[in-house]
Protein backbone atom coordinates (compact mmCIF):
# COMPACT_ATOMS: atom_id res chain seq x y z
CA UNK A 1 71.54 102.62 105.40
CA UNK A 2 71.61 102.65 101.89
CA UNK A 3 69.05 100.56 100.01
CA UNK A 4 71.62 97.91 99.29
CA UNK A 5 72.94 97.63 102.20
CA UNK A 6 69.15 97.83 104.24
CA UNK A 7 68.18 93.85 103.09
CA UNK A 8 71.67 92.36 104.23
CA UNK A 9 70.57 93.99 107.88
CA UNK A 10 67.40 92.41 107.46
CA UNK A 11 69.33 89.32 106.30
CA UNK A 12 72.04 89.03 109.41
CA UNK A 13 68.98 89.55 111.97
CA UNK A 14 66.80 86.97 110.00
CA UNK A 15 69.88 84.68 110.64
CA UNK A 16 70.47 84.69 114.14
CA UNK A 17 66.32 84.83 115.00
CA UNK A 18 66.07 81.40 112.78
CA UNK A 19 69.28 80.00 113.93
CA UNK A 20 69.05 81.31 116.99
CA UNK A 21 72.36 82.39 117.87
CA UNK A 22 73.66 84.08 121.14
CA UNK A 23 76.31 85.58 122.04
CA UNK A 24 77.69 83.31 124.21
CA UNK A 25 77.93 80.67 121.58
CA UNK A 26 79.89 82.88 119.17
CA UNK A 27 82.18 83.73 122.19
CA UNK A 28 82.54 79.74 122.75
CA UNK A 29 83.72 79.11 119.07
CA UNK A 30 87.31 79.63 117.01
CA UNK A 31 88.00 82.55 115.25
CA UNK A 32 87.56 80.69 111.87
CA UNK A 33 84.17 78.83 113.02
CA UNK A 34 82.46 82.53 113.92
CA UNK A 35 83.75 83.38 110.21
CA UNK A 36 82.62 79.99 108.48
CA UNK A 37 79.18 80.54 110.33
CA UNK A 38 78.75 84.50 109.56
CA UNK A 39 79.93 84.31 106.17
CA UNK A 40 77.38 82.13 105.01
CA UNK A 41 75.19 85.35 105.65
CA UNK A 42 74.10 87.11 102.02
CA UNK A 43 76.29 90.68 103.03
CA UNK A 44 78.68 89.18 105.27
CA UNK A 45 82.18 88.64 104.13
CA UNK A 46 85.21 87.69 105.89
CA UNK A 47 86.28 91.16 106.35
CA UNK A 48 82.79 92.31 108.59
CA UNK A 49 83.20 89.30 110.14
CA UNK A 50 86.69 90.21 111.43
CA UNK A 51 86.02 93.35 112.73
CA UNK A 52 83.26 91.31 114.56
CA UNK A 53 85.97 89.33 115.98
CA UNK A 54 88.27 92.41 117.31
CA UNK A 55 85.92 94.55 118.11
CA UNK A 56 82.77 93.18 119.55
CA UNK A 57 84.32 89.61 120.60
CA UNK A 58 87.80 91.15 121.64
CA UNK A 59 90.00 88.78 119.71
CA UNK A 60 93.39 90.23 120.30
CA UNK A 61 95.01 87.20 117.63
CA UNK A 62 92.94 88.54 114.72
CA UNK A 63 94.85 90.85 111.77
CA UNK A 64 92.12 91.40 108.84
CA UNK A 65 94.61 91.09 105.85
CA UNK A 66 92.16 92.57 103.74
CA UNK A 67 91.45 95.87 105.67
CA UNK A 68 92.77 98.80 103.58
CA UNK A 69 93.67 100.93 106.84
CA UNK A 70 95.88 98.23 107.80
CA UNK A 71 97.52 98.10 104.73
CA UNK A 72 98.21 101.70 104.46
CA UNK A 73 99.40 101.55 108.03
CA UNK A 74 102.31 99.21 107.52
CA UNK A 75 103.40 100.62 104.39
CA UNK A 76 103.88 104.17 105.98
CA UNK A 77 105.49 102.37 108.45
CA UNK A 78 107.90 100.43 106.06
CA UNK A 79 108.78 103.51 103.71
């Protein structure tokens, strides 16, 4: 890791130790209640968050707006 990106690490695990957060309660919760709860995590934006989603929670219904690959993806596919 960088040393910018080191104390957000520190910050996410410092998160779910004090609030003491499984993973069975993020799999019980809406899409936007994971991101309302994870953003509020110094280094977390909505973006990480929705990757989270797809790819560790398998949420099939979420498209991250923001995500530049995405982006690029559908205007090749457009043009």
């Amino acid at each position: 890791f960088s040393n910018a990106k080191a104390p957000y690490v520190h910050n996410v695990c410092r998160f779910f130790t004090e609030n003491k957060i499984t993973d069975a309660q993020l799999y019980k919760m809406s899409n936007e209640e994971v991101i309302d709860l994870l953003t509020r995590i110094k280094g977390v934006g909505k973006w990480t968050v929705e990757m989270i989603l797809m790819f560790t929670l398998g949420r099939e219904d979420v498209f991250a707006l923001d995500d530049l690959g995405l982006r690029q993806g559908v205007v090749k596919l457009c043009t």
